[in-house]
C-alpha atoms as a PDB file:
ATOM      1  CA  UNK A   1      -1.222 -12.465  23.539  1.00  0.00           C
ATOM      2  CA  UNK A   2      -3.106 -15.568  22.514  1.00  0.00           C
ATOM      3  CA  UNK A   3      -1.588 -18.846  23.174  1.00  0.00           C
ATOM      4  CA  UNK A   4       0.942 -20.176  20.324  1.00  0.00           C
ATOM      5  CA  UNK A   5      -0.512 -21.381  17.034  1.00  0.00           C
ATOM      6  CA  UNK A   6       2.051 -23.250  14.720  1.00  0.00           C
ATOM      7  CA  UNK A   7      -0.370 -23.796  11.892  1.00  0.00           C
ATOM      8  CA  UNK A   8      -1.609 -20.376  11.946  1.00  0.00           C
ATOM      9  CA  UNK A   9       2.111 -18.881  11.980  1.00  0.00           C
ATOM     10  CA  UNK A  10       3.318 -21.732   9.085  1.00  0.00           C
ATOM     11  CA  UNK A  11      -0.270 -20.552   7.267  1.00  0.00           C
ATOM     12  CA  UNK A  12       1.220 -16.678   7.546  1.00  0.00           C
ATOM     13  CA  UNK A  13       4.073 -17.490   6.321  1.00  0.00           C
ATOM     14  CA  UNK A  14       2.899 -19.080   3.465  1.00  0.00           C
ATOM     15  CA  UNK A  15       0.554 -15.890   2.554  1.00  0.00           C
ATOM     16  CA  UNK A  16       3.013 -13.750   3.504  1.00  0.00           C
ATOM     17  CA  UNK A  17       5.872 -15.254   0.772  1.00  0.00           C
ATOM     18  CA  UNK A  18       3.023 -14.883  -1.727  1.00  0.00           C
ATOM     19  CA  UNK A  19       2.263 -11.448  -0.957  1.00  0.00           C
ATOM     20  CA  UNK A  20       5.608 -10.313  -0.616  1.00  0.00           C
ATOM     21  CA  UNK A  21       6.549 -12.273  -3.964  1.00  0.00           C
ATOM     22  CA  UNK A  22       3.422 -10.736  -5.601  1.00  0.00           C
ATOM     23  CA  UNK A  23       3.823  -6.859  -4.082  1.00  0.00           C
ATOM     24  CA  UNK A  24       7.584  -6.732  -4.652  1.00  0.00           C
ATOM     25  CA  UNK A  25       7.156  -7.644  -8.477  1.00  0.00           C
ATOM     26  CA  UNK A  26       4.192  -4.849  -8.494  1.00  0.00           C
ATOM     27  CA  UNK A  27       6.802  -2.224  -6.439  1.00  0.00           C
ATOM     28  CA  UNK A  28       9.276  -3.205  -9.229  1.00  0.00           C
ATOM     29  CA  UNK A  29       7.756  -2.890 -11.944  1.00  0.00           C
ATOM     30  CA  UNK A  30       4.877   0.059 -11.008  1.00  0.00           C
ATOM     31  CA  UNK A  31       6.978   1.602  -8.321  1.00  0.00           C
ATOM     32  CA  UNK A  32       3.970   1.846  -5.834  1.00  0.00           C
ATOM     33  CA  UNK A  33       3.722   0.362  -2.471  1.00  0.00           C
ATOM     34  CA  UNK A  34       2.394  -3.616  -2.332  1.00  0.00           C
ATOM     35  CA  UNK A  35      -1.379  -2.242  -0.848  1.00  0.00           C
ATOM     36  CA  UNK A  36      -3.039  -2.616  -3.992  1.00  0.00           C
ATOM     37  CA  UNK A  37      -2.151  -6.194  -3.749  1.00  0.00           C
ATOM     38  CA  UNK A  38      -1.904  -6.711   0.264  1.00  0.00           C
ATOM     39  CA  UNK A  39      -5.323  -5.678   0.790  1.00  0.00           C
ATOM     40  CA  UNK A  40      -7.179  -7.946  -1.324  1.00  0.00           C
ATOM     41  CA  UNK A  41      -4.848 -10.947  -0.599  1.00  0.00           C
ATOM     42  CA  UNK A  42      -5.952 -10.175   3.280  1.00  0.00           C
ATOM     43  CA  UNK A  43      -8.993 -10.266   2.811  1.00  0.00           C
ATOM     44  CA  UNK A  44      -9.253 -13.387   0.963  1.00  0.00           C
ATOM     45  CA  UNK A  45      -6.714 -15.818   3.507  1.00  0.00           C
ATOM     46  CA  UNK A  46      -6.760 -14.020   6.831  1.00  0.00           C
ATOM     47  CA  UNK A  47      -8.732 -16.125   9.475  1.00  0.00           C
ATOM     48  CA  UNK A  48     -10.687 -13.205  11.042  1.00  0.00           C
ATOM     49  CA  UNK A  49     -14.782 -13.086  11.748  1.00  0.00           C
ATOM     50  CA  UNK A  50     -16.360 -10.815   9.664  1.00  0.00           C
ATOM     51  CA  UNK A  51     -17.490  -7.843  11.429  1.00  0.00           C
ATOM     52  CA  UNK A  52     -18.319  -5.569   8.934  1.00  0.00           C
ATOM     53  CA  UNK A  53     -15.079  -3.171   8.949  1.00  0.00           C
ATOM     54  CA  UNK A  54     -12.381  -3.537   6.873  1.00  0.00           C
ATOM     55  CA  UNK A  55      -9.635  -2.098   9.576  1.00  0.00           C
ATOM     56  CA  UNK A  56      -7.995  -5.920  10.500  1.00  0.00           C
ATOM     57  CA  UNK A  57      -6.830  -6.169   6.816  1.00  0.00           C
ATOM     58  CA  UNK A  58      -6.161  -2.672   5.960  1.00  0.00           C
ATOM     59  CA  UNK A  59      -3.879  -2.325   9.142  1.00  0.00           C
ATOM     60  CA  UNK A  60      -2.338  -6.086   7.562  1.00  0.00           C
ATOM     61  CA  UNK A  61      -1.730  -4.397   4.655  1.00  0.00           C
ATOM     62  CA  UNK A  62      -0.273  -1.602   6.244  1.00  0.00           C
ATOM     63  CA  UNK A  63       2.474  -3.100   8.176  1.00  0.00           C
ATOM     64  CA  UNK A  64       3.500  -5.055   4.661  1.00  0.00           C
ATOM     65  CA  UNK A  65       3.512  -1.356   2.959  1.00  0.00           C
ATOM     66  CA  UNK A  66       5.759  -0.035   5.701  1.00  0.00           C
ATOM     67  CA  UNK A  67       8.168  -3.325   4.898  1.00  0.00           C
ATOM     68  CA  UNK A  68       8.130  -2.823   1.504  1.00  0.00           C
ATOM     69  CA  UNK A  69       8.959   0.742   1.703  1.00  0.00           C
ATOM     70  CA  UNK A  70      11.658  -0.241   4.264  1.00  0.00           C
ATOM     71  CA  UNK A  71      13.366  -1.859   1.275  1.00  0.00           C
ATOM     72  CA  UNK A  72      12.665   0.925  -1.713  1.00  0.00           C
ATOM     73  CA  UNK A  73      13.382   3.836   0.482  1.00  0.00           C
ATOM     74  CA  UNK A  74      16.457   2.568   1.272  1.00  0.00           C
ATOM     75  CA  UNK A  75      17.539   2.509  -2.110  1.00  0.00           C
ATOM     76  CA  UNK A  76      16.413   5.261  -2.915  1.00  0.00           C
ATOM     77  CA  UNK A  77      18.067   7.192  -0.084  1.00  0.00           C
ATOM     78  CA  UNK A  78      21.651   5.660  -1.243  1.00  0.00           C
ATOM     79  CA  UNK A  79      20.935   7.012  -4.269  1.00  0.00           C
ATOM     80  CA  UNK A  80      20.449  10.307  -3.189  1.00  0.00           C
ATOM     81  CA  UNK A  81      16.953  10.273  -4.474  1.00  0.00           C
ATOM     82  CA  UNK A  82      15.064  11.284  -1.179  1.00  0.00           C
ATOM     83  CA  UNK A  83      14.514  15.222  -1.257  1.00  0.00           C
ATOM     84  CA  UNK A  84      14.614  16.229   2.576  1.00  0.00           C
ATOM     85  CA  UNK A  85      13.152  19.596   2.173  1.00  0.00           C
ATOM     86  CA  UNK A  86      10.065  18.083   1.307  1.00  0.00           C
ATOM     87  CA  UNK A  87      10.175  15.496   3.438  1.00  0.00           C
ATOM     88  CA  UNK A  88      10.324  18.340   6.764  1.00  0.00           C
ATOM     89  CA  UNK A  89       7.601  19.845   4.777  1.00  0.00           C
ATOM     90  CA  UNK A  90       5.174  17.242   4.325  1.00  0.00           C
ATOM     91  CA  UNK A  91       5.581  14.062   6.826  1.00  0.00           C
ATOM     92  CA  UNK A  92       3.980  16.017   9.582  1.00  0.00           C
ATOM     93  CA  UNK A  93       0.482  16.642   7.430  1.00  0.00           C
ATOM     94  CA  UNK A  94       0.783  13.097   5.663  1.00  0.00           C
ATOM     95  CA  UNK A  95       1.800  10.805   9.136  1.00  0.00           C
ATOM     96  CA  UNK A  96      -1.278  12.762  10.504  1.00  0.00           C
ATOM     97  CA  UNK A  97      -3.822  11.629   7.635  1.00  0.00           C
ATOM     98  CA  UNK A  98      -2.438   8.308   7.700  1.00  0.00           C
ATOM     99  CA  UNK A  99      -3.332   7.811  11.437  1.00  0.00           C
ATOM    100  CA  UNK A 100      -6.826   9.201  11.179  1.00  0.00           C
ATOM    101  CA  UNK A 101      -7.676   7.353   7.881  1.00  0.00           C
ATOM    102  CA  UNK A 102      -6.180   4.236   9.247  1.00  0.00           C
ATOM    103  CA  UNK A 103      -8.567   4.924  12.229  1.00  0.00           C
ATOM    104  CA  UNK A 104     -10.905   5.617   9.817  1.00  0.00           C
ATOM    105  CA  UNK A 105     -11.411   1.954   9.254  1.00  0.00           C
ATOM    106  CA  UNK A 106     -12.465   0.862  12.367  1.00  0.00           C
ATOM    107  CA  UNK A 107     -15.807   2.566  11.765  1.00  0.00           C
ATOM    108  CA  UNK A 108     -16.255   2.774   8.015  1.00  0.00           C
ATOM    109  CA  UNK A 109     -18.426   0.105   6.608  1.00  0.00           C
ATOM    110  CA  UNK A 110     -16.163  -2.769   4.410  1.00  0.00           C
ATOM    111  CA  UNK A 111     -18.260  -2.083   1.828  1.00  0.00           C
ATOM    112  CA  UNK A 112     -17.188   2.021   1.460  1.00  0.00           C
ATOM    113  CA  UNK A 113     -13.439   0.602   1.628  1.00  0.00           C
ATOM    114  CA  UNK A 114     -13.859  -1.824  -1.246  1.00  0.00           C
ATOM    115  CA  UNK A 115     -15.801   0.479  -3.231  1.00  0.00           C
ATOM    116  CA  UNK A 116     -13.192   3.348  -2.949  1.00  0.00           C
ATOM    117  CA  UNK A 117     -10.154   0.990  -3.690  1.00  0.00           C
ATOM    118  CA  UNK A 118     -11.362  -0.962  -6.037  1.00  0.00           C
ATOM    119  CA  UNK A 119     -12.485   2.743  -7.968  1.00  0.00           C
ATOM    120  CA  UNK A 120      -8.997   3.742  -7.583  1.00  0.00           C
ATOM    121  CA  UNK A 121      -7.755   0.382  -9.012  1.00  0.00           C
ATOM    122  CA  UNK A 122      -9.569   0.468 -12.243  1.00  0.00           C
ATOM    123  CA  UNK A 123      -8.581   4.853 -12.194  1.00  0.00           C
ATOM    124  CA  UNK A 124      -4.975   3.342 -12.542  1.00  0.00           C
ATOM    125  CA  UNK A 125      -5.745   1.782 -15.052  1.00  0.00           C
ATOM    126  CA  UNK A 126      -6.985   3.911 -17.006  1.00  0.00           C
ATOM    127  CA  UNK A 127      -4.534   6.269 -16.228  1.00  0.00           C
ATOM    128  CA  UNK A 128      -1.997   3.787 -17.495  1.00  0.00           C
ATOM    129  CA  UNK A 129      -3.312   3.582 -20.908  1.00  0.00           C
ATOM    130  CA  UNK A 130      -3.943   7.299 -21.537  1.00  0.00           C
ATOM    131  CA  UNK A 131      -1.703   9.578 -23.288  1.00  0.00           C
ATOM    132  CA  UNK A 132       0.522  11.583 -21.908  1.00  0.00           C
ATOM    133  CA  UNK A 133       0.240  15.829 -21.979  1.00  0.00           C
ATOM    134  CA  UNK A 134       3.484  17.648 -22.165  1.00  0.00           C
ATOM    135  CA  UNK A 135       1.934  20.331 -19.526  1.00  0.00           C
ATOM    136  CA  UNK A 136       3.612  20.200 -16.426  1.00  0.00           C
ATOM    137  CA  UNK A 137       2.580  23.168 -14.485  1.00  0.00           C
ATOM    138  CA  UNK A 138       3.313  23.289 -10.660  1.00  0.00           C
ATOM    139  CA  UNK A 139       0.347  22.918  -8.540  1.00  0.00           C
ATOM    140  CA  UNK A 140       0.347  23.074  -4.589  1.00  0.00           C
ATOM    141  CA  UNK A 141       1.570  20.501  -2.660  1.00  0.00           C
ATOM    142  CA  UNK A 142       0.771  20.850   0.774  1.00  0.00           C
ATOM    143  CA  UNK A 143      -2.519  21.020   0.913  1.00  0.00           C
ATOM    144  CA  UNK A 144      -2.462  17.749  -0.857  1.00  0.00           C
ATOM    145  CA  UNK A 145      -0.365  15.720   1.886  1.00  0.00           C
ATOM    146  CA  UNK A 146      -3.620  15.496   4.579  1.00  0.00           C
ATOM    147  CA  UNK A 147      -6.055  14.051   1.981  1.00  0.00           C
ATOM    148  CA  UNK A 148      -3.242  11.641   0.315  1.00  0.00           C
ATOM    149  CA  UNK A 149      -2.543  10.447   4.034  1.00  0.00           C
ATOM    150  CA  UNK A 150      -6.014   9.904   4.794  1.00  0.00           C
ATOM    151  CA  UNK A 151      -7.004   7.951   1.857  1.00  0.00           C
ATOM    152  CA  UNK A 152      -3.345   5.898   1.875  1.00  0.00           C
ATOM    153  CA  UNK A 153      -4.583   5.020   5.810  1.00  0.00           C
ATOM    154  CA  UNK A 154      -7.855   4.333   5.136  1.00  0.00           C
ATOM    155  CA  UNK A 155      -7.330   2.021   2.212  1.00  0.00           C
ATOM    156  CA  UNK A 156      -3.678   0.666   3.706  1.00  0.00           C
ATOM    157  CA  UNK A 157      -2.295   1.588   0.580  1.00  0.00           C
ATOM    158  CA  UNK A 158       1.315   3.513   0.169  1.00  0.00           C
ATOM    159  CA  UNK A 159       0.934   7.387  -1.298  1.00  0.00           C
ATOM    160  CA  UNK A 160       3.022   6.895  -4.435  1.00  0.00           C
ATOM    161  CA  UNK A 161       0.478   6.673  -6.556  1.00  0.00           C
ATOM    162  CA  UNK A 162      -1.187   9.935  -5.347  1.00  0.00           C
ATOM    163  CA  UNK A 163       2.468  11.788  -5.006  1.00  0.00           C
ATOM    164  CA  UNK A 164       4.492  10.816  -7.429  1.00  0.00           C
ATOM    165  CA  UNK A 165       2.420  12.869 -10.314  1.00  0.00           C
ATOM    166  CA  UNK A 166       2.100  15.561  -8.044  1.00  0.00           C
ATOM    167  CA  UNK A 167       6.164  16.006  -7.757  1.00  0.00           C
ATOM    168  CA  UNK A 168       6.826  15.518 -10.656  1.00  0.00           C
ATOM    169  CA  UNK A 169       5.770  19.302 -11.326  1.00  0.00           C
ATOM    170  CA  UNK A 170       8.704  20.431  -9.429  1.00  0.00           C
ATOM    171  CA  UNK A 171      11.571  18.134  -9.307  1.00  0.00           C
ATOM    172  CA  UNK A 172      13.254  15.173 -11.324  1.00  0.00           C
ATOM    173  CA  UNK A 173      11.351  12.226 -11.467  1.00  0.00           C
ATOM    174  CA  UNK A 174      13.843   9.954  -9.343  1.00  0.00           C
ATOM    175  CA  UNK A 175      13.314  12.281  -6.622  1.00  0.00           C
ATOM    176  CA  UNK A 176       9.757  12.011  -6.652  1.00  0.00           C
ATOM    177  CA  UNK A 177       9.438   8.692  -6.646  1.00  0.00           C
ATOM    178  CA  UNK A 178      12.402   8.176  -3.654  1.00  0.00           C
ATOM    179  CA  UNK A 179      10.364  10.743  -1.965  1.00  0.00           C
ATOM    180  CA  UNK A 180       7.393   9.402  -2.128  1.00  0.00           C
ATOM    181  CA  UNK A 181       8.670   5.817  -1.535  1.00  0.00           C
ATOM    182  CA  UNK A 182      10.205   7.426   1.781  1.00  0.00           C
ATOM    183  CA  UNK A 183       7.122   9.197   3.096  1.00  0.00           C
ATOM    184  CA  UNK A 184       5.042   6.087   2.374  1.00  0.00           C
ATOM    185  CA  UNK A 185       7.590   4.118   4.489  1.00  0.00           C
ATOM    186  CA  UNK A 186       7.361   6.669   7.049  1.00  0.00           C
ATOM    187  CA  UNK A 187       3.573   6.998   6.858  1.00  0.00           C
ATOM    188  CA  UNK A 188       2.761   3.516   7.072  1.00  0.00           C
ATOM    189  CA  UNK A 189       4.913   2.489  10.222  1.00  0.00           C
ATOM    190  CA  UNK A 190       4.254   5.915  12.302  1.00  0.00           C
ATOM    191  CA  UNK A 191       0.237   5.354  11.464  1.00  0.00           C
ATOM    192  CA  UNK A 192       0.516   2.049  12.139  1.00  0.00           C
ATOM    193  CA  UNK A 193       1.844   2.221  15.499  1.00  0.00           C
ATOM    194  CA  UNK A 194       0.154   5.051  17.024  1.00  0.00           C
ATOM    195  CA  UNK A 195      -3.015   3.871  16.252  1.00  0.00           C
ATOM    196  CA  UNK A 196      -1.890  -0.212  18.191  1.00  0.00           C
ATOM    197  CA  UNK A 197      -0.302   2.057  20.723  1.00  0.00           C
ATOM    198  CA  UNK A 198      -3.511   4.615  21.128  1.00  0.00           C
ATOM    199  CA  UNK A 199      -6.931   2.340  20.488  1.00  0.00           C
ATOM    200  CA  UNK A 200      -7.656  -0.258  22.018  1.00  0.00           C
ATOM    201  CA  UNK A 201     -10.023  -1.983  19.697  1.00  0.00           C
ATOM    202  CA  UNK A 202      -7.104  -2.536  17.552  1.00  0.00           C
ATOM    203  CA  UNK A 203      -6.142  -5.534  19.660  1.00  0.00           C
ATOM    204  CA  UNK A 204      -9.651  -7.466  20.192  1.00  0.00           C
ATOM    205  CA  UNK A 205      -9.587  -7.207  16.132  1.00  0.00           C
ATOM    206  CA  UNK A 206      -6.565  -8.591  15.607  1.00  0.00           C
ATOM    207  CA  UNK A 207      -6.051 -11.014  18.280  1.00  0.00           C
ATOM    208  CA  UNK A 208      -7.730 -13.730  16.449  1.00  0.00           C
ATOM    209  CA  UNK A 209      -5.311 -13.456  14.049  1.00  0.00           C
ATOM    210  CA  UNK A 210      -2.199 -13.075  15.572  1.00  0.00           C
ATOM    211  CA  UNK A 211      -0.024 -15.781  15.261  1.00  0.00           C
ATOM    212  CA  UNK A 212      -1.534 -15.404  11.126  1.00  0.00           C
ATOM    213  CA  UNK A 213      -0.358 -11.846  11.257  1.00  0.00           C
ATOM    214  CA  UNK A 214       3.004 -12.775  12.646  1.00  0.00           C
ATOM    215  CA  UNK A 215       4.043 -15.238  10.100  1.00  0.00           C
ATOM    216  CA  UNK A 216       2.430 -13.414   7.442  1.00  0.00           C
ATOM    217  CA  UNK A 217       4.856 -10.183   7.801  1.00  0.00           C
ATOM    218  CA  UNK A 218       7.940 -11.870   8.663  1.00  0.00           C
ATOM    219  CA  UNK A 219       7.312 -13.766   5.305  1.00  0.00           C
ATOM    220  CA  UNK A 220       6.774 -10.430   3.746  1.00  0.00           C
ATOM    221  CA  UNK A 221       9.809  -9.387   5.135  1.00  0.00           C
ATOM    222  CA  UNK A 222      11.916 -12.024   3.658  1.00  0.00           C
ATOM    223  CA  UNK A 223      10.512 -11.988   0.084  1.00  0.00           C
ATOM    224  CA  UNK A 224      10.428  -8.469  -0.719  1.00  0.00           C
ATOM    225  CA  UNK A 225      14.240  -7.564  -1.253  1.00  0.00           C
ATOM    226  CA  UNK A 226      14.368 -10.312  -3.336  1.00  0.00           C
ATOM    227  CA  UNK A 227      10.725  -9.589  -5.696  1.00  0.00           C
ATOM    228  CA  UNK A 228      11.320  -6.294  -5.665  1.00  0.00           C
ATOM    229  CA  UNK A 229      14.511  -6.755  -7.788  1.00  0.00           C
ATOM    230  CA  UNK A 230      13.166  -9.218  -9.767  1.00  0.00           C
ATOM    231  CA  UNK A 231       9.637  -6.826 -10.435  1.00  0.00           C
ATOM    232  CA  UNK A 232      12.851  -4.220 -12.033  1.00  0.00           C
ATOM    233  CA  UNK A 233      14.424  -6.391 -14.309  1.00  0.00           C
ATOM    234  CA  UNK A 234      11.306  -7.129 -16.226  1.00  0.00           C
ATOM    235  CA  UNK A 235      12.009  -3.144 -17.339  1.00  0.00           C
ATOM    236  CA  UNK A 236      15.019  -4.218 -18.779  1.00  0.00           C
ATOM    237  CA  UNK A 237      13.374  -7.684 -20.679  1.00  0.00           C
ATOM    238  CA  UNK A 238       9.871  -6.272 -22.029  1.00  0.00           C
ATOM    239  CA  UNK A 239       9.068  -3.175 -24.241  1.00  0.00           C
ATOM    240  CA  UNK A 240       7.531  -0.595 -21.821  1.00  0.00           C
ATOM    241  CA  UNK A 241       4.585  -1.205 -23.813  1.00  0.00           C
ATOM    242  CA  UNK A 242       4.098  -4.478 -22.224  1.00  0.00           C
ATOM    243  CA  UNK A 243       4.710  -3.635 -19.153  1.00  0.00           C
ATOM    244  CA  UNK A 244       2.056  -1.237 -19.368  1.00  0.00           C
ATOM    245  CA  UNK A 245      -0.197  -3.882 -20.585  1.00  0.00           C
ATOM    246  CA  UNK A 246       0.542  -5.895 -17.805  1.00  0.00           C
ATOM    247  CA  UNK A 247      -0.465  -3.475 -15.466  1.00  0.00           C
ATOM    248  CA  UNK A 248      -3.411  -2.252 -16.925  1.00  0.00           C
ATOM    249  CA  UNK A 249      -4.584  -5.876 -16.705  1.00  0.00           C
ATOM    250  CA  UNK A 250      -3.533  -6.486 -13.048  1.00  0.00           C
ATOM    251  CA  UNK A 251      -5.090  -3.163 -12.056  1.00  0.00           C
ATOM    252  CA  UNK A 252      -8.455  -3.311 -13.818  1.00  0.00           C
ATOM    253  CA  UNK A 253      -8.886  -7.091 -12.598  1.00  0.00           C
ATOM    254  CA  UNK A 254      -8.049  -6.234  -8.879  1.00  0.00           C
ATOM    255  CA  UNK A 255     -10.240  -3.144  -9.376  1.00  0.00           C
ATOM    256  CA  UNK A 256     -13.366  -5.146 -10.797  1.00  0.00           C
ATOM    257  CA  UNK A 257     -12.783  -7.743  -8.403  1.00  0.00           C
ATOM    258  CA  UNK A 258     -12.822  -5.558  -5.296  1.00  0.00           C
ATOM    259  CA  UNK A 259     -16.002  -3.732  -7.044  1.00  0.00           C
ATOM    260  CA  UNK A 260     -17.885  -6.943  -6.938  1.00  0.00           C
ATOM    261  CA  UNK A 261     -16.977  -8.017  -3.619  1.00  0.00           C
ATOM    262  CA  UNK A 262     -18.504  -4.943  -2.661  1.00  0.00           C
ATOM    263  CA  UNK A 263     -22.358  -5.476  -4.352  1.00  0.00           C
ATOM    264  CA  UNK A 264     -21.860  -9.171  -3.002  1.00  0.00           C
ATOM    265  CA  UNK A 265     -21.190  -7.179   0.938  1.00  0.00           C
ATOM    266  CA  UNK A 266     -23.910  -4.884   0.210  1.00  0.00           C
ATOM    267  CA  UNK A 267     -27.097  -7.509  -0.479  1.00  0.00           C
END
């Protein structure tokens, strides 16, 4: 453990209010984990040398996904929104592509990360805008769990966006989203610790930022119950038109963003 750092832990907490303020409103008001948002905030404050991998903020952004799902999941399972059947059926194949895209990152260039989440950014926002078809047919699911938790690993991301459309083929929408808000909770903090517990170049990457890291999820931690409420209400106080507006704009700037950070990492 590297000696004590009070400015770096007051620093992470600092971040981590602002992240957990800024991915509880997005969980609130999009219903998707805070990644979108994590990542890029991560790689903009955390004090880490740049060596050409992503995996030091991705596996940041993952612990703050597994906090924010701590929170939703909850909920949901109250609520008797959290379909256990699938869960059985699909943890095992989705905890399994989370830990091999999250160790993914330690050897895929920054540039491939940015470039794939910053494409998937700007596909939700698209998606947003586009109108709706009535045809619902059931596809297969399993198959589906590996690859959504791979790419949820490898971009520290939670799988809502990718599962939620995908259940809703075959059961209430408030089940698919507790669901997926569950096996994104799941995901994240089983990926997240076999891969500290298993590979060892986890810790010379994020030693330097330790004391950062601390602060930064325990202010996570404290925001998000709080922001995530808050990101609801705004359902209640705008048209849904405007919230869709909102998002579309948040989405497609983050997405453009993370697109030119990656021709800036590529010259």
């Amino acid at each position: 453990m590297p000696p004590f750092s009070p400015e770096l832990l007051v620093y992470g907490l600092a971040v981590g209010a602002v992240a957990g303020f800024a991915g509880g409103v997005l969980a609130g008001l999009a219903g998707v984990g805070g990644g979108f948002l994590y990542v890029p905030i991560f790689l903009l404050t955390m004090p880490t040398a740049d060596t050409g991998v992503m995996a030091p903020h991705i596996m940041a952004s993952m612990v703050g996904v597994f906090l924010t799902g701590a929170v939703s999941s909850r909920v949901h399972w109250k609520l008797g929104h959290v379909d256990t059947a699938l869960l059985r059926r699909f943890l095992p194949w989705l905890i399994a592509g989370a830990c091999l895209g999250l160790w993914s990152t330690l050897k895929l260039p920054a540039v491939w990360v940015l470039l794939a989440l910053g494409s998937l950014d700007l596909w939700m926002a698209w998606d947003l805008g586009r109108q709706r078809r009535q045809d619902k047919r059931p596809v297969p699911l399993l198959p589906w769990m590996l690859p959504i938790g791979f790419v949820s690993g490898a971009l520290g991301i939670g799988s809502g966006v990718m599962m939620v459309p995908l259940l809703r083929r075959h059961v209430a929408l408030r089940q698919a989203v507790g669901t997926a808000a569950f096996c994104g909770f799941a995901m994240a903090g089983t990926a997240s610790l076999m891969n500290l517990g298993l590979e060892r170049d986890w810790l010379a990457l994020l030693a330097p930022s330790f004391w950062f890291l601390i602060g930064s999820w325990l202010g996570i931690a404290a925001i998000i119950p709080h922001s995530i409420r808050w990101g609801a209400s705004f359902h209640h106080r705008w048209p849904e038109s405007s919230v869709t507006l909102a998002l579309r704009v948040l989405f497609g700037t983050i997405g453009i963003s993370l697109l030119l950070q990656a021709v800036w990492r590529s010259l």
